[in-house]
C-alpha atoms as a PDB file:
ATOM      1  CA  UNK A   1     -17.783  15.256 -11.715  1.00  0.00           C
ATOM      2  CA  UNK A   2     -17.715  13.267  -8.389  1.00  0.00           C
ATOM      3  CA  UNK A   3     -16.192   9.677  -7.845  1.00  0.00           C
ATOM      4  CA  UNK A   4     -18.352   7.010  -8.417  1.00  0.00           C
ATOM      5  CA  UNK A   5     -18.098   3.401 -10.124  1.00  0.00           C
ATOM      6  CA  UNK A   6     -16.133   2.980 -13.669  1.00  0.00           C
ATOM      7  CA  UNK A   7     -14.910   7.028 -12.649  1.00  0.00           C
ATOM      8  CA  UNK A   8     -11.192   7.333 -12.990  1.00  0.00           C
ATOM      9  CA  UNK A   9     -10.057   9.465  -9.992  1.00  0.00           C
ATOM     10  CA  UNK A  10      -6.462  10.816  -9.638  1.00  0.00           C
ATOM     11  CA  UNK A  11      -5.101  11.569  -5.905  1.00  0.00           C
ATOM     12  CA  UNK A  12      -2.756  12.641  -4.056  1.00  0.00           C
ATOM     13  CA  UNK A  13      -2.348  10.857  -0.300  1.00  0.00           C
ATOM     14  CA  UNK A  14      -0.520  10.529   2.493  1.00  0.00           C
ATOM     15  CA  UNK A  15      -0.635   7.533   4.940  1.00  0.00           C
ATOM     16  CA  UNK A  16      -0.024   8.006   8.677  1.00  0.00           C
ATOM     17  CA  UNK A  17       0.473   5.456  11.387  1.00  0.00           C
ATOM     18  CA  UNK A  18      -0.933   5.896  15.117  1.00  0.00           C
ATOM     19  CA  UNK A  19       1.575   7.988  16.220  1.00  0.00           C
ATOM     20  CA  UNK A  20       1.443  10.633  12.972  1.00  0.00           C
ATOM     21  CA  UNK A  21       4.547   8.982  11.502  1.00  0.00           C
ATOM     22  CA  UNK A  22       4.661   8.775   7.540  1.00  0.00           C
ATOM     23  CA  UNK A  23       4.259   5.806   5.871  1.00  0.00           C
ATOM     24  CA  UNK A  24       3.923   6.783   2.201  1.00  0.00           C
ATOM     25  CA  UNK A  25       2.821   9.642   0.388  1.00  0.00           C
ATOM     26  CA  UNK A  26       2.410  10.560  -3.387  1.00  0.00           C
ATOM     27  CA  UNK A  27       3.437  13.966  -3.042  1.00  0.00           C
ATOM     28  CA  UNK A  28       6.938  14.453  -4.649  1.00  0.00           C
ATOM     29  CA  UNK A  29       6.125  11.487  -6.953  1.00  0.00           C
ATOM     30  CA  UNK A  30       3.047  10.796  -9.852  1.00  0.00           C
ATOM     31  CA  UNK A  31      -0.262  10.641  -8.132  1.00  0.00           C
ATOM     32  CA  UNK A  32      -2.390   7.300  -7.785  1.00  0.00           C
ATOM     33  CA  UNK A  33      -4.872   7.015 -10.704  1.00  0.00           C
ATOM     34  CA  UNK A  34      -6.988   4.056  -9.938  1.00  0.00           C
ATOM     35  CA  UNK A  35     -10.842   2.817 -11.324  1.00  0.00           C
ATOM     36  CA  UNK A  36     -13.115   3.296  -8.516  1.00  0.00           C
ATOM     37  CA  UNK A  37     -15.298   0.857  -7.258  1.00  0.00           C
ATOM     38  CA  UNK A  38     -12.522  -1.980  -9.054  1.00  0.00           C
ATOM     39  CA  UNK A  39     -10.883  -2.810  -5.498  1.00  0.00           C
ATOM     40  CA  UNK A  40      -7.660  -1.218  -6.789  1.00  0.00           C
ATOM     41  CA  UNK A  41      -7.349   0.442  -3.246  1.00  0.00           C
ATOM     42  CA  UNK A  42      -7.852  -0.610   0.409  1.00  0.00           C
ATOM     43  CA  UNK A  43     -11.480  -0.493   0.973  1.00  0.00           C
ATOM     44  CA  UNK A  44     -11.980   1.717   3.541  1.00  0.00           C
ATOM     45  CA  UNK A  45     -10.326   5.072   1.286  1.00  0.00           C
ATOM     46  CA  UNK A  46     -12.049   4.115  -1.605  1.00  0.00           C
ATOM     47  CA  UNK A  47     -15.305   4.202   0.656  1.00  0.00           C
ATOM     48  CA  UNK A  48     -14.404   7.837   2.151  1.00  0.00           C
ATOM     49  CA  UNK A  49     -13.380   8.869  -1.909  1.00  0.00           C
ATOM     50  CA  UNK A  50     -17.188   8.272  -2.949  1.00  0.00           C
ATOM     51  CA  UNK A  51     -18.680  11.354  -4.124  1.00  0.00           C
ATOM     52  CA  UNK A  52     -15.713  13.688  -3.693  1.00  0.00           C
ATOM     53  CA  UNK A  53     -14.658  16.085  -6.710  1.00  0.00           C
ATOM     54  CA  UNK A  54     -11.314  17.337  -8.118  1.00  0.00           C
ATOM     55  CA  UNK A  55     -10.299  19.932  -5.163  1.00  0.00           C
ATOM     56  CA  UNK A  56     -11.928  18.144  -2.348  1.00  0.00           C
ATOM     57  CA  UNK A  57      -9.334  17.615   0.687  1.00  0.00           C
ATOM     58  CA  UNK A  58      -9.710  15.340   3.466  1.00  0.00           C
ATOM     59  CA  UNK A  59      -8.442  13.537   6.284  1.00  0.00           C
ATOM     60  CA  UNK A  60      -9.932   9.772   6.581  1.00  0.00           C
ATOM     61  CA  UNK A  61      -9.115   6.850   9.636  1.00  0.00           C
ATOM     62  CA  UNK A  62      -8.914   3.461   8.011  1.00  0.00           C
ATOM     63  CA  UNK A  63      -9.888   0.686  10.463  1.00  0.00           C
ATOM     64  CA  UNK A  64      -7.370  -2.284   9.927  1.00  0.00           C
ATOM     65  CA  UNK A  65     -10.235  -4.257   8.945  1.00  0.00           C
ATOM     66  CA  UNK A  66     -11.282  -1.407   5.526  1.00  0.00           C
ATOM     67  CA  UNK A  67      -7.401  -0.851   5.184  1.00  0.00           C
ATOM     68  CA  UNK A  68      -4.167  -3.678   5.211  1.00  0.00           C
ATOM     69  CA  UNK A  69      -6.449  -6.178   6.796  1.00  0.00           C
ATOM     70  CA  UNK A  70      -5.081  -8.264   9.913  1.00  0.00           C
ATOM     71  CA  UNK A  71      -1.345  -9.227  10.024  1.00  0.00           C
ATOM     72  CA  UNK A  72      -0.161 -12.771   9.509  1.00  0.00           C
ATOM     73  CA  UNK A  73       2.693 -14.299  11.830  1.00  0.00           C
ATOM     74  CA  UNK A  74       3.397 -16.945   8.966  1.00  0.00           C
ATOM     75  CA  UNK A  75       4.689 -13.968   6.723  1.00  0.00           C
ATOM     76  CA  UNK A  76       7.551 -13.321   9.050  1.00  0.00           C
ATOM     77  CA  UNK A  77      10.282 -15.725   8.663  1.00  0.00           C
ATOM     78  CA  UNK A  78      14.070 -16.328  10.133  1.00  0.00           C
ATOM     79  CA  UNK A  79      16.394 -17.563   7.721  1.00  0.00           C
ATOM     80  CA  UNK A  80      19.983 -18.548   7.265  1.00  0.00           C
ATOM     81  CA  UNK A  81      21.757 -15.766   6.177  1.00  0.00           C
ATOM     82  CA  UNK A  82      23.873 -18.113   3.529  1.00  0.00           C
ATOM     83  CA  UNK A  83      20.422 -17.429   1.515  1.00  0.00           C
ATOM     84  CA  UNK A  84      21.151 -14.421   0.856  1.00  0.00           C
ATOM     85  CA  UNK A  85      24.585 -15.044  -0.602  1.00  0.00           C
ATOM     86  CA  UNK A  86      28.034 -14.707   0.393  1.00  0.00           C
ATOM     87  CA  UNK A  87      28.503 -10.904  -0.700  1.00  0.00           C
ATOM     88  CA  UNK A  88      25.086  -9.531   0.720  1.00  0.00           C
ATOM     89  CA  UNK A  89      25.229  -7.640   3.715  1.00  0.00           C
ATOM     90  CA  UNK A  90      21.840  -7.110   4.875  1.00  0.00           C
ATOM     91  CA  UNK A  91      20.511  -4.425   6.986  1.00  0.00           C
ATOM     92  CA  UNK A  92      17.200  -3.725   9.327  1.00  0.00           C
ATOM     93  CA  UNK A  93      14.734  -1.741   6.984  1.00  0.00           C
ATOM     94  CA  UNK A  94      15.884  -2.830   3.777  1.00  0.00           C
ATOM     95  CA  UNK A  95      13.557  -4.131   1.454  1.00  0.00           C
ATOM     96  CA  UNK A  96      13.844  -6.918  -0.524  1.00  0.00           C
ATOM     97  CA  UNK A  97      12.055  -9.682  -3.423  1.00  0.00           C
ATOM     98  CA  UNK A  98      11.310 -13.360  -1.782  1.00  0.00           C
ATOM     99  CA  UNK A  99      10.376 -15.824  -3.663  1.00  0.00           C
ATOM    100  CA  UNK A 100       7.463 -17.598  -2.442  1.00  0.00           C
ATOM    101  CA  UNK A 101       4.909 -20.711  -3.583  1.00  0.00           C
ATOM    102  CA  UNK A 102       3.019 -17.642  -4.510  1.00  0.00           C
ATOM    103  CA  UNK A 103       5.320 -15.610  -6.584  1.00  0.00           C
ATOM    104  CA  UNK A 104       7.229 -12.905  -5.737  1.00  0.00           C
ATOM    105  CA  UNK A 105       6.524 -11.096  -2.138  1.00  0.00           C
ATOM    106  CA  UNK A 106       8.337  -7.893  -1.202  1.00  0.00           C
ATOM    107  CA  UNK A 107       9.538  -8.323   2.446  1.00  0.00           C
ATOM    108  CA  UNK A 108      11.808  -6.050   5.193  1.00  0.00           C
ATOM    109  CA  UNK A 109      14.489  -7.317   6.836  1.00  0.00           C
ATOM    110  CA  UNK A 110      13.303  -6.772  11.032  1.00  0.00           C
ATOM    111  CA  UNK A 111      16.480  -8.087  12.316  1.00  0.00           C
ATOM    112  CA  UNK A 112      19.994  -9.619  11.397  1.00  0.00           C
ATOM    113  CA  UNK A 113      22.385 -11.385  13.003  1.00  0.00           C
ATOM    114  CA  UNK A 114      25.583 -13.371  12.296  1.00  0.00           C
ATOM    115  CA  UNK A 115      23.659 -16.474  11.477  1.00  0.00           C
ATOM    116  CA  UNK A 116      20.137 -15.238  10.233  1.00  0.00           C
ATOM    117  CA  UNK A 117      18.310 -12.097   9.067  1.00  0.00           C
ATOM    118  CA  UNK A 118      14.370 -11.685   9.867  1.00  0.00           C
ATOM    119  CA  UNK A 119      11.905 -10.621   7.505  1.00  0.00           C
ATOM    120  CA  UNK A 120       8.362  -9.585   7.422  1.00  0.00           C
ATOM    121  CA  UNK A 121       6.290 -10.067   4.597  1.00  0.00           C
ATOM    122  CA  UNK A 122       3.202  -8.246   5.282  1.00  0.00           C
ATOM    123  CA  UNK A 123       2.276  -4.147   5.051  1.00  0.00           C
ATOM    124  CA  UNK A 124       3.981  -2.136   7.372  1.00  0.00           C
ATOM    125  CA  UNK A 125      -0.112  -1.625   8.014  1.00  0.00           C
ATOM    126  CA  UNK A 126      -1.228  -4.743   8.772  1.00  0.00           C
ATOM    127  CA  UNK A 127      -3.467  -5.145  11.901  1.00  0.00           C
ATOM    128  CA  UNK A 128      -3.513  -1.344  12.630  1.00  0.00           C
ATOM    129  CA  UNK A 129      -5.355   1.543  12.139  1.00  0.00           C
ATOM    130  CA  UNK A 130      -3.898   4.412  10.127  1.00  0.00           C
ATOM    131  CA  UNK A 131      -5.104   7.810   8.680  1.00  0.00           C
ATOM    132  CA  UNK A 132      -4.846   9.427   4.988  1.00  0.00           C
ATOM    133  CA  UNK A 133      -4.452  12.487   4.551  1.00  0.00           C
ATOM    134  CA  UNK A 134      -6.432  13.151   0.470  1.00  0.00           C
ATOM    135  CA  UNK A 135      -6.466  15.668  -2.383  1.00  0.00           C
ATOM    136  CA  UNK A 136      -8.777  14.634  -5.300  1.00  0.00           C
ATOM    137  CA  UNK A 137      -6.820  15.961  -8.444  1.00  0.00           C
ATOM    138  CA  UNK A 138      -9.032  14.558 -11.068  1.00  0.00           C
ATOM    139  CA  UNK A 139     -12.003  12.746 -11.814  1.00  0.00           C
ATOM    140  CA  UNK A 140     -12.826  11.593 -15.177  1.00  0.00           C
ATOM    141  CA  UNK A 141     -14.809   8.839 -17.193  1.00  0.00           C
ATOM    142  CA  UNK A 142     -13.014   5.953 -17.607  1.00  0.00           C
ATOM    143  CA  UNK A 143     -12.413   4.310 -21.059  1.00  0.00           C
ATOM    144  CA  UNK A 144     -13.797   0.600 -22.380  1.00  0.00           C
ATOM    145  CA  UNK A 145     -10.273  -0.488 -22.389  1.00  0.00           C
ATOM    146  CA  UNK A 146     -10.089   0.583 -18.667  1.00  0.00           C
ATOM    147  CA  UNK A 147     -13.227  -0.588 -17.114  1.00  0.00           C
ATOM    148  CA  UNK A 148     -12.179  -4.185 -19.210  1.00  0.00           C
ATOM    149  CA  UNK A 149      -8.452  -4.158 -17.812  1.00  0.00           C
ATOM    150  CA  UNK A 150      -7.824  -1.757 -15.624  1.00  0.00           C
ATOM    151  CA  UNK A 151      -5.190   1.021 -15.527  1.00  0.00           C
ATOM    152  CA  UNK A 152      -1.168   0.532 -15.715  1.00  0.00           C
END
């Protein structure tokens, strides 16, 4: 069965920056399962997944445009580091939970001082290219329940 709309594909990826650096992989952990054709994944690897079949292994580039989309200089912010809280002693590549108008937006601390700490709010991603490396594990119907609310 190949990936198409309302299919329910299982994969395992890797993501790669410019330089051939890891961002994020599956492998070690649960692979994605995702609806295809839903917009549960960047655009430009659900495009390359289209028509592929349990086995199939690939290498895609994801044009920031199809992938993370652009970055936004309003989602990096300096703050006080009193924010934080008197015990917390952050530290550059830590991740952690803001709070935002929005809701809740995971963020990395870029930089800390002994006043403020910097952190960035969007995908490591954002604004650049990067390449997956793919293996299609399943592919499968998907249910009523998961074509009405998705999977998760």
């Amino acid at each position: 069965m190949e990936i198409a709309d309302r299919r329910v594909a299982t994969i395992h990826f890797t993501l790669l920056d410019q330089q051939g650096g890891q961002v994020t992989t599956t492998h070690g952990h649960d692979p994605l399962v995702y609806v295809h054709g839903t917009g549960g994944i960047v655009r430009g690897l659900e495009e390359a997944l289209a028509g592929r079949k349990a086995g199939d292994k690939f290498e895609v580039e994801v044009a920031p445009e199809q992938g993370f989309g652009k970055r936004h200089e309003g989602l990096v912010q300096t703050l006080p580091r009193s924010l934080l809280g008197a015990d917390s002693q952050p530290q550059v590549g830590a991740r952690l939970k803001a709070q935002t108008a929005r809701g809740p937006l995971d963020v990395v601390v870029t930089a800390v001082d002994a006043d403020t700490v910097t952190v960035d709010g969007n995908h490591p991603l954002a604004g650049r290219p990067f390449r997956a490396q793919v293996e299609v594990v399943d592919v499968r119907l998907a249910s009523p329940e998961e074509i009405q609310f998705g999977i998760g």
